[in-house]
N, C-alpha and C. Protein backbone atom coordinates (compact mmCIF):
# COMPACT_ATOMS: atom_id res chain seq x y z
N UNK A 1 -38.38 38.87 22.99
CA UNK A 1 -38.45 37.50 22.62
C UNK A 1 -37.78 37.32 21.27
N UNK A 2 -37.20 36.48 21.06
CA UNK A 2 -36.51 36.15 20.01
C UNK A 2 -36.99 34.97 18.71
N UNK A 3 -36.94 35.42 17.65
CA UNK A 3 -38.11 34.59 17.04
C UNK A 3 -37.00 33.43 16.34
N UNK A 4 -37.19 32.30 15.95
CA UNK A 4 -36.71 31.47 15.50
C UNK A 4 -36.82 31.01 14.06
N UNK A 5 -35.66 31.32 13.95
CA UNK A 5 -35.55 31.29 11.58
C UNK A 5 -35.57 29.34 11.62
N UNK A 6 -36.41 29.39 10.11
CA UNK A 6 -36.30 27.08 10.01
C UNK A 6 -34.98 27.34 9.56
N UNK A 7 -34.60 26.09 9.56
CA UNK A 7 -33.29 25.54 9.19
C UNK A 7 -32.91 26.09 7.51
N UNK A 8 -32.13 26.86 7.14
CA UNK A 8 -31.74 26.83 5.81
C UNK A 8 -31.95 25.71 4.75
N UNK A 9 -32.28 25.46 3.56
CA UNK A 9 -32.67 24.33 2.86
C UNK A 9 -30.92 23.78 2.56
N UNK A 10 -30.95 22.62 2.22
CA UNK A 10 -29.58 22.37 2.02
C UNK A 10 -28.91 22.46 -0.04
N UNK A 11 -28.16 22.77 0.36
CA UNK A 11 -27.26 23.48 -0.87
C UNK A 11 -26.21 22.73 -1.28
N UNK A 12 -25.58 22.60 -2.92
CA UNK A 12 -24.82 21.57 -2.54
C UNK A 12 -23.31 22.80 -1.96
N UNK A 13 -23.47 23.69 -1.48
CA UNK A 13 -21.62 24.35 -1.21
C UNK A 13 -22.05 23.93 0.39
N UNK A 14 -23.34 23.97 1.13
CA UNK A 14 -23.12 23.82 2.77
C UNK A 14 -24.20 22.12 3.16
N UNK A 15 -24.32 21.27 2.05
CA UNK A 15 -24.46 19.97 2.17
C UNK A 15 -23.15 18.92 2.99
N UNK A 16 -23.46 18.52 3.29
CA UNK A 16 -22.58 17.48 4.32
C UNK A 16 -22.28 16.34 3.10
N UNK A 17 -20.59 15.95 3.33
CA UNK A 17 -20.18 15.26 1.91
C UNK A 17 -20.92 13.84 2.49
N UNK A 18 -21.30 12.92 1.62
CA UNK A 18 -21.88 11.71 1.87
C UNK A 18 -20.61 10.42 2.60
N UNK A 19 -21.24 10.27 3.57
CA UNK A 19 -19.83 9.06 4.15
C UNK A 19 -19.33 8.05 3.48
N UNK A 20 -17.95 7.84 4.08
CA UNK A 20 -17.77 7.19 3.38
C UNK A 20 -16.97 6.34 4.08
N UNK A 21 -17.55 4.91 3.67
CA UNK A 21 -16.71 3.76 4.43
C UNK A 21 -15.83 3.27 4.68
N UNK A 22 -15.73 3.19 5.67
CA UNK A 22 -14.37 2.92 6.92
C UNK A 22 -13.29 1.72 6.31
N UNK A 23 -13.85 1.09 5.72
CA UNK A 23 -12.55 0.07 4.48
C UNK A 23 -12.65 0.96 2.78
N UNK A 24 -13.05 1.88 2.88
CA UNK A 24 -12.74 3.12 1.37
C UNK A 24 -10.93 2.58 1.27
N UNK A 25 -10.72 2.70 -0.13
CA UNK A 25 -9.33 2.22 0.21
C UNK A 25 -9.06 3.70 -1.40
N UNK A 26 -7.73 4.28 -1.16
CA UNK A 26 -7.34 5.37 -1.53
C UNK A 26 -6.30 4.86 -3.17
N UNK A 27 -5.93 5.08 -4.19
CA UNK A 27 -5.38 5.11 -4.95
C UNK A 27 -4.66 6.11 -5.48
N UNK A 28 -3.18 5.38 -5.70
CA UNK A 28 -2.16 6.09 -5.91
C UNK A 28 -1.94 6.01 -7.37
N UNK A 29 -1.68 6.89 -8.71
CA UNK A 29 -1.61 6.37 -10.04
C UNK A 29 -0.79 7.12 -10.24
N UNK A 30 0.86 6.61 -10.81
CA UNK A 30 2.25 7.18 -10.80
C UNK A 30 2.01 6.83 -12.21
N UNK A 31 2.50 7.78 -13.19
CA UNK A 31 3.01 7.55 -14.44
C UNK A 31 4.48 7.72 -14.57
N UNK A 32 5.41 6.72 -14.71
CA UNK A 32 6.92 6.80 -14.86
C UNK A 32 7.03 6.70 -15.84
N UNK A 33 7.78 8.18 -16.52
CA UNK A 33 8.29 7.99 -17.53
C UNK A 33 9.30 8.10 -17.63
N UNK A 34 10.13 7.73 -18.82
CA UNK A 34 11.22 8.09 -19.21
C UNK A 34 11.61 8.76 -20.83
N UNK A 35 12.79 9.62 -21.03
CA UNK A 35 12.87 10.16 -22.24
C UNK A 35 12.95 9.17 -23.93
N UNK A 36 12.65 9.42 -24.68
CA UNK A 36 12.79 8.23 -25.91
C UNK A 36 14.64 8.63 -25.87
N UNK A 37 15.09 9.82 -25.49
CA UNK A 37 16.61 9.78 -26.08
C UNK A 37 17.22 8.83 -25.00
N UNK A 38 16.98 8.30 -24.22
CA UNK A 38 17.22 7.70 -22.83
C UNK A 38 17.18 6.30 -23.11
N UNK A 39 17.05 5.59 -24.49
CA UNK A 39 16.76 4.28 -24.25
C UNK A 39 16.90 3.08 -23.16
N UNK A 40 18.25 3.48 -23.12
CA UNK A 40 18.99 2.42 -22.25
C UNK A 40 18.77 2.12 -21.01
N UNK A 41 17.58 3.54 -20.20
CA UNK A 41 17.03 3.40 -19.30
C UNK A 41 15.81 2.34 -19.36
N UNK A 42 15.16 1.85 -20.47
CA UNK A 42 13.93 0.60 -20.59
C UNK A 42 14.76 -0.68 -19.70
N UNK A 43 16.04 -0.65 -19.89
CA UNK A 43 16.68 -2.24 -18.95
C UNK A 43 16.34 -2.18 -17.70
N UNK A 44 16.73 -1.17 -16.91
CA UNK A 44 16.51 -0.71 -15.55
C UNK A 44 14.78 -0.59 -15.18
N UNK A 45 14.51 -1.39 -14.06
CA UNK A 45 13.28 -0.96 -13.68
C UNK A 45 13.38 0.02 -12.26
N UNK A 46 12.05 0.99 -12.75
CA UNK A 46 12.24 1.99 -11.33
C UNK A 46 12.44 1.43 -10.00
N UNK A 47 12.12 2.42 -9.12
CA UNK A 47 12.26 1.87 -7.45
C UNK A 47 11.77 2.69 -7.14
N UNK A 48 10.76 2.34 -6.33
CA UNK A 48 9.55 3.19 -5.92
C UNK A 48 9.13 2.58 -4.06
N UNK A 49 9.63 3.86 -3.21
CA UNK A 49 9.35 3.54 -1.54
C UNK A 49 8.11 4.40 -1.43
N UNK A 50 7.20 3.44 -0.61
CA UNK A 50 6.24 4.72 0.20
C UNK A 50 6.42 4.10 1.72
N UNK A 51 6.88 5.33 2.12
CA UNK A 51 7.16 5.26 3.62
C UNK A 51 8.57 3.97 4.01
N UNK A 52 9.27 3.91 3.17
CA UNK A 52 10.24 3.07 3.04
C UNK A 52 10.09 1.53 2.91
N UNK A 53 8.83 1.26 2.26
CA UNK A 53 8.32 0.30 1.91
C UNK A 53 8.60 0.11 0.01
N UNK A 54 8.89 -0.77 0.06
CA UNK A 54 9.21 -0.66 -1.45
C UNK A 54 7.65 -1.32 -2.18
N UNK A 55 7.65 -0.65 -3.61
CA UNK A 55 6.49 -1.11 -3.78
C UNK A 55 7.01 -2.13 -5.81
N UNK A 56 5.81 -2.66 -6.19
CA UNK A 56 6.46 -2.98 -7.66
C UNK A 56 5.91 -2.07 -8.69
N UNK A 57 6.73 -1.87 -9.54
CA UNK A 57 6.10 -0.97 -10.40
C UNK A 57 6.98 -1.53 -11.66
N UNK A 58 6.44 -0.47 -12.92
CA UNK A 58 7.45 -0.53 -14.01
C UNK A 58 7.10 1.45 -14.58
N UNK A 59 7.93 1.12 -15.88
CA UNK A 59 7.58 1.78 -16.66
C UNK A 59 6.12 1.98 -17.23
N UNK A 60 5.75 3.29 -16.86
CA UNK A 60 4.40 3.94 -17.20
C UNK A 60 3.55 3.63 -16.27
N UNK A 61 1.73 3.57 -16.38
CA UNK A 61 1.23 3.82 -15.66
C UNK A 61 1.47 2.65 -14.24
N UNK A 62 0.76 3.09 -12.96
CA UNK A 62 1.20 2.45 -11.87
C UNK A 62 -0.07 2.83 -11.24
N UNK A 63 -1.48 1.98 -10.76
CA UNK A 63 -2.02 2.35 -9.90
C UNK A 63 -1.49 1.15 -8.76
N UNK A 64 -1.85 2.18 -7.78
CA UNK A 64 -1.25 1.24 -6.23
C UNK A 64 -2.58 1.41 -5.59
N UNK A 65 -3.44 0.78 -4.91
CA UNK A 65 -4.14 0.83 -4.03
C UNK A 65 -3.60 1.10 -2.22
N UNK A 66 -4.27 1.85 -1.52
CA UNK A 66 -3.85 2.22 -0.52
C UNK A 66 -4.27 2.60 0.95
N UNK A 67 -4.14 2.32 1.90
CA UNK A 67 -5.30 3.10 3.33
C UNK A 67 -5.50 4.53 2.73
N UNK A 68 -6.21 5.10 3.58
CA UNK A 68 -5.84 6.42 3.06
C UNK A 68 -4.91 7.24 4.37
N UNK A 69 -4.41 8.22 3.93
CA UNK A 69 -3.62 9.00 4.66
C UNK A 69 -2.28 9.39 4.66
N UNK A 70 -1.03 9.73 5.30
CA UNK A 70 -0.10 10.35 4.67
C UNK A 70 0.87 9.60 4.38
N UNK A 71 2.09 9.91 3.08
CA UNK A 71 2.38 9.03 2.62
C UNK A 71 4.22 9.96 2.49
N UNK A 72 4.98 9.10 2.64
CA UNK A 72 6.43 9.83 1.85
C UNK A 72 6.67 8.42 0.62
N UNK A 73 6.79 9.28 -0.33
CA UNK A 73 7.20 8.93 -1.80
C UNK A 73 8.16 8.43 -1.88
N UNK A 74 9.60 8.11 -2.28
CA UNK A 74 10.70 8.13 -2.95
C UNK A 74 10.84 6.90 -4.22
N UNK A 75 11.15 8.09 -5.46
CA UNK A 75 11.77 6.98 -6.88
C UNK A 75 12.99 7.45 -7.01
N UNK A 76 13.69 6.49 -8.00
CA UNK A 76 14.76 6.57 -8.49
C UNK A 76 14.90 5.42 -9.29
N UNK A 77 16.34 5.29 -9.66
CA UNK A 77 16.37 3.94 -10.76
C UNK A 77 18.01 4.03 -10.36
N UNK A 78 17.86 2.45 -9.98
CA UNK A 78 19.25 1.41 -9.07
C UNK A 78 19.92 1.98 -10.82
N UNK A 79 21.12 2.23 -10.25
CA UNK A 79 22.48 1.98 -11.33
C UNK A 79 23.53 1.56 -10.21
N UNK A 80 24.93 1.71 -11.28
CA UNK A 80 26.19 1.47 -10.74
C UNK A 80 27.14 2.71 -10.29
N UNK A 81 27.43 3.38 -11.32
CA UNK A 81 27.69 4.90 -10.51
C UNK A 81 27.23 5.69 -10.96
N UNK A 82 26.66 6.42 -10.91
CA UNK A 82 25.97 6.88 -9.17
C UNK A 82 25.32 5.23 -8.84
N UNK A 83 24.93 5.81 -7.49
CA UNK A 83 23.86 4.51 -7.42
C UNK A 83 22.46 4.32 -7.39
N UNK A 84 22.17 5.86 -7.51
CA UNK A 84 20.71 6.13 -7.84
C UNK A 84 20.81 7.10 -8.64
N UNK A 85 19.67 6.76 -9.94
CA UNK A 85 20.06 7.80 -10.70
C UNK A 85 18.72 8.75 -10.67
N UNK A 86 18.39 10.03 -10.55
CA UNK A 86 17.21 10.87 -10.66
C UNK A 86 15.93 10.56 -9.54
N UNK A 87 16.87 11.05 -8.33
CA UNK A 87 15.91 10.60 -7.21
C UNK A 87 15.20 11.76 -6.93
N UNK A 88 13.53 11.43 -6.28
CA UNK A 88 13.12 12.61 -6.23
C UNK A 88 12.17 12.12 -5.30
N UNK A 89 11.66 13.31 -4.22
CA UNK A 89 10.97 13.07 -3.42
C UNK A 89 9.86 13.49 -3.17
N UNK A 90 8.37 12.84 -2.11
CA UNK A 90 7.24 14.10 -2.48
C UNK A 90 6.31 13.34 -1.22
N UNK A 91 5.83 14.53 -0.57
CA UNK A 91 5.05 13.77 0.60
C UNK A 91 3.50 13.98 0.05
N UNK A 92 2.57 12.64 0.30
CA UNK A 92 1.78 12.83 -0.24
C UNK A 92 0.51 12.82 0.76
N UNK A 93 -0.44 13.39 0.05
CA UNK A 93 -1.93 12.64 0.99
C UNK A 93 -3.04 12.16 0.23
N UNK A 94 -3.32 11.33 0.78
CA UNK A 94 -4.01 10.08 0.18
C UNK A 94 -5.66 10.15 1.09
N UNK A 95 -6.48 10.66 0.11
CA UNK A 95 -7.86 10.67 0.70
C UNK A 95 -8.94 9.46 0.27
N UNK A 96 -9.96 8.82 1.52
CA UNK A 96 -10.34 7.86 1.15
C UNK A 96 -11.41 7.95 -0.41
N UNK A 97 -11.36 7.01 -1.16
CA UNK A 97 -12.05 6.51 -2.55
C UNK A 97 -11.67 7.82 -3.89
N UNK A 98 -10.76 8.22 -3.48
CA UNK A 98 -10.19 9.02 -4.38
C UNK A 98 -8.74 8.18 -4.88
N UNK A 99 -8.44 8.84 -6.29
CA UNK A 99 -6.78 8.74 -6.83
C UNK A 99 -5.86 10.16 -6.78
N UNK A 100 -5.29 10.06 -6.64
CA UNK A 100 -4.17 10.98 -6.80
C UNK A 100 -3.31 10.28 -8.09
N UNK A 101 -2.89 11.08 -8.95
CA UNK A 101 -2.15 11.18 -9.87
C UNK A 101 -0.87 12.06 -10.13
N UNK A 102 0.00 11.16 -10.46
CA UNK A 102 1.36 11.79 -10.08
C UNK A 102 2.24 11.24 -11.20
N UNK A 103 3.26 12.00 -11.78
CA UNK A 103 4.14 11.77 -12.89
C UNK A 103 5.79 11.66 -12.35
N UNK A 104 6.20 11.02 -12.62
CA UNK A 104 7.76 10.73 -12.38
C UNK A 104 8.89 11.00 -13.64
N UNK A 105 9.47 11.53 -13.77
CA UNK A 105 10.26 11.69 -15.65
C UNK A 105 11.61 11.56 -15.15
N UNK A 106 12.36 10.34 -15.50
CA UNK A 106 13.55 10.12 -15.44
C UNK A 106 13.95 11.46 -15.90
N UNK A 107 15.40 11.82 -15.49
CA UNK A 107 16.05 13.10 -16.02
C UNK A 107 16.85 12.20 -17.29
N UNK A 108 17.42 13.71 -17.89
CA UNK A 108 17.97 13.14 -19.34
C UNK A 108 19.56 12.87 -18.92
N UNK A 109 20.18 14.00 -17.69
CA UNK A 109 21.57 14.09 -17.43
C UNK A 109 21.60 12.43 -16.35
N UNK A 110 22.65 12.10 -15.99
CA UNK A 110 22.49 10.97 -15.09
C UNK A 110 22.69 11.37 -13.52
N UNK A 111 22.72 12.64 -13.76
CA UNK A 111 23.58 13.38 -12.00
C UNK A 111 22.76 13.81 -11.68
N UNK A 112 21.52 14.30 -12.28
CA UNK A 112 20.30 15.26 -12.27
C UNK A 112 19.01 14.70 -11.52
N UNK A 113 18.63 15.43 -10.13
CA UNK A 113 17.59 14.82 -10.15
C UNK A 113 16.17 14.61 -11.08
N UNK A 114 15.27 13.39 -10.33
CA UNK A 114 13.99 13.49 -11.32
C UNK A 114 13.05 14.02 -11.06
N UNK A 115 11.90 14.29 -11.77
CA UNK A 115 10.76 15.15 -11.61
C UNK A 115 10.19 14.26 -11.21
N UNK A 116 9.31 14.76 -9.94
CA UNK A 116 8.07 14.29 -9.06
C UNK A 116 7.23 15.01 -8.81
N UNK A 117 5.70 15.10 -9.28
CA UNK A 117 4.76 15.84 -8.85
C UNK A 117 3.33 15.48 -10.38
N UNK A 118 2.59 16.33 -10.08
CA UNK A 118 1.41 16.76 -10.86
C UNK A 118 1.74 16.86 -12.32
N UNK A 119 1.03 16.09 -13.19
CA UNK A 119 1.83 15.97 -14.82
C UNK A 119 1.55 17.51 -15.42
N UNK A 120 1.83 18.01 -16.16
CA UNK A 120 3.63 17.49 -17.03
C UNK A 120 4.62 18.04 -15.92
N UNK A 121 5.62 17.18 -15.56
CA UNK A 121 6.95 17.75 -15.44
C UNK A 121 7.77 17.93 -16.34
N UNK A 122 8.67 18.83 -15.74
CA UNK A 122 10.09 18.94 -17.14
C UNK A 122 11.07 17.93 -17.39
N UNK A 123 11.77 17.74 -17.92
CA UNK A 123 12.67 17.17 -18.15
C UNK A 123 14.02 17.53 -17.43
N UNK A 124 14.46 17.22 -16.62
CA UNK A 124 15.85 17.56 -15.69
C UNK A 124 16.67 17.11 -16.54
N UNK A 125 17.62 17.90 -16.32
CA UNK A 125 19.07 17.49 -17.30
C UNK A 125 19.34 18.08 -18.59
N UNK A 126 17.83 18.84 -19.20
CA UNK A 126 17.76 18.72 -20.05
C UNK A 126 19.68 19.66 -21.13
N UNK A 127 19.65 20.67 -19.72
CA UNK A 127 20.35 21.64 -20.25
C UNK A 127 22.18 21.04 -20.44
N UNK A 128 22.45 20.04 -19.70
CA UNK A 128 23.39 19.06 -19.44
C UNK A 128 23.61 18.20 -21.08
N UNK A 129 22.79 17.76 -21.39
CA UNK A 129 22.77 16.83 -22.09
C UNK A 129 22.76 17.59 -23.87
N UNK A 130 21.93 18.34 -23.83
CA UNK A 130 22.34 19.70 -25.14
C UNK A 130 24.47 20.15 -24.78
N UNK A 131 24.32 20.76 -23.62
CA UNK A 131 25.87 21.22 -23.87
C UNK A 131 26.82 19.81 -24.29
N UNK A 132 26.65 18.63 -23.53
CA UNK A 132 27.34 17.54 -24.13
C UNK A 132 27.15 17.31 -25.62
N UNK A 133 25.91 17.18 -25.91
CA UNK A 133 25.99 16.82 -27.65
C UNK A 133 26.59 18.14 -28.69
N UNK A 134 26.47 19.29 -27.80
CA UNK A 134 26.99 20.31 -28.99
C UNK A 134 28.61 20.80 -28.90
N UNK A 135 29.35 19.84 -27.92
CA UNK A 135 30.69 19.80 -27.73
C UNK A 135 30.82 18.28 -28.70
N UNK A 136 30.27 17.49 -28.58
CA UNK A 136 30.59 16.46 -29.67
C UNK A 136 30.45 16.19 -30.71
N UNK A 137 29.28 17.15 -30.91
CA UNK A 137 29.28 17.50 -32.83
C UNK A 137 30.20 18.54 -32.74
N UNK A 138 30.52 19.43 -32.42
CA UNK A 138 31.21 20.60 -32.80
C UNK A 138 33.05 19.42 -32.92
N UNK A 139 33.41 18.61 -31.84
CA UNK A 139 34.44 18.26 -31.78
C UNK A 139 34.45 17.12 -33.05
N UNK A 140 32.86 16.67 -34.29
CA UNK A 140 32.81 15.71 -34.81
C UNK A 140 33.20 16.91 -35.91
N UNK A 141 32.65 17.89 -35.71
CA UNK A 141 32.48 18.70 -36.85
C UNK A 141 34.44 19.32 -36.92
N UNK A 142 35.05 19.20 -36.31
CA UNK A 142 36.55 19.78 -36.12
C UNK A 142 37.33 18.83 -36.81
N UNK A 143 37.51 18.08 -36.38
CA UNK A 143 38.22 16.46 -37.01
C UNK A 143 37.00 16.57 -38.57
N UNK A 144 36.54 16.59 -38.97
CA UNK A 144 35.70 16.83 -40.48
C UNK A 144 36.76 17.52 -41.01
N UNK A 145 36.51 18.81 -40.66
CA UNK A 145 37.29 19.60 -41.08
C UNK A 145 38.86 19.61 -41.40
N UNK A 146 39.70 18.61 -40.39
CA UNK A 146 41.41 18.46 -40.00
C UNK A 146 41.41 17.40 -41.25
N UNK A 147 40.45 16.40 -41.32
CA UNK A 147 40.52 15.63 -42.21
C UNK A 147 40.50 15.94 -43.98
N UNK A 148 39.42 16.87 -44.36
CA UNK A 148 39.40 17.72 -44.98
C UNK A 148 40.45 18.21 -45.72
N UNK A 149 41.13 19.20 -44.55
CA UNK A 149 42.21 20.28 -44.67
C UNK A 149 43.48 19.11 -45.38
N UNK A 150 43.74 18.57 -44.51
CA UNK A 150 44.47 16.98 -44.91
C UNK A 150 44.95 16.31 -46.45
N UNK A 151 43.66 16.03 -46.31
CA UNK A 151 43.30 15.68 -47.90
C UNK A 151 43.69 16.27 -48.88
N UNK A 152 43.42 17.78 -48.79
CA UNK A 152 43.31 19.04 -49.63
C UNK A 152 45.05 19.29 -49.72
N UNK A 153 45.70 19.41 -48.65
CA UNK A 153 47.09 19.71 -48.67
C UNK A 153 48.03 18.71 -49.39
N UNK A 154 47.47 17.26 -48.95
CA UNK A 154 48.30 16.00 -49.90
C UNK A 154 48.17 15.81 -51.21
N UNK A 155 47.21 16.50 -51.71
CA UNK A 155 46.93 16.23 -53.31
C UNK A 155 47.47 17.10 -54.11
C-alpha cells in the first residue's frame, strides 16, 4: 500500500505567479540618445517602427504602451545621403504589466550603424570620427607650420 505525502507548503520559488489581467497592457521605455559632439543631430527627429508601424517619439526617454507580445523594432534618423542614418534593429518581447527598457545611441560616424539594446551601449563610429579629426588637425597643424616656415624665410 502506498502511503500518501500532504501537499508541500507553498514557497515563493514553486508558488504560482499571481494572474494577471487579460487587458495588462506591456511597456516599452526607449531612451534615444544622441552624442553632445553630434549636435546637428537635435534638428532631426528619430524614426522609430514596431512591426512596421511607425510610432512618435523624440529625443530621450520614450515610454510606449503596448499588448503584450512579440515585437520587431527598427530606429534610425531620416537624412538626405544616406537616407537613414544609424539604423539598428532588435526583436523584442513584451510581457504583460511589465517595461522593458531599451537604449538607442545615434552613432558618431554617419555610415555607421546605431546601437540598439540594454543600456549602456557604445558609441558606433566612434573609431571613424577620431581618424577624421586627427587627419584635420594634423593637416591644421601642417599649413601652421608652411605658414610659419613662410614667414621665417621672408624676413
Amino acid at each position: 500500500m502506498c502511503a500518501m505525502h500532504p501537499p508541500a507548503p507553498h514557497t515563493p520559488w514553486n508558488r504560482p505567479p499571481p494572474p494577471v489581467p487579460p487587458t495588462a497592457q506591456a511597456h516599452l521605455v526607449l531612451d534615444v540618445k544622441r552624442h553632445w559632439f553630434s549636435f546637428t543631430l537635435a534638428m532631426i527627429t528619430p524614426k522609430i517602427f514596431l512591426n512596421g508601424h511607425q510610432m512618435l517619439v523624440r529625443w530621450g526617454h520614450n515610454a510606449i504602451p503596448l499588448p503584450p507580445g512579440q515585437y520587431h523594432l527598427h530606429v534610425h534618423l531620416p537624412f538626405i545621403f544616406p537616407a537613414q542614418i544609424g539604423p539598428a534593429d532588435l526583436t523584442i518581447w513584451l510581457h504583460p504589466g511589465r517595461a522593458l527598457e531599451l537604449e538607442y545611441r545615434a552613432p558618431l560616424w554617419t555610415y555607421s550603424r546605431g546601437a540598439l539594446g540594454s543600456a549602456p551601449q557604445p558609441w558606433n563610429g566612434k573609431g571613424c570620427m577620431i581618424a577624421i579629426l586627427a587627419v584635420l588637425l594634423g593637416a591644421l597643424a601642417l599649413l601652421l607650420i608652411l605658414v610659419v616656415v613662410t614667414a621665417v624665410s621672408l624676413s
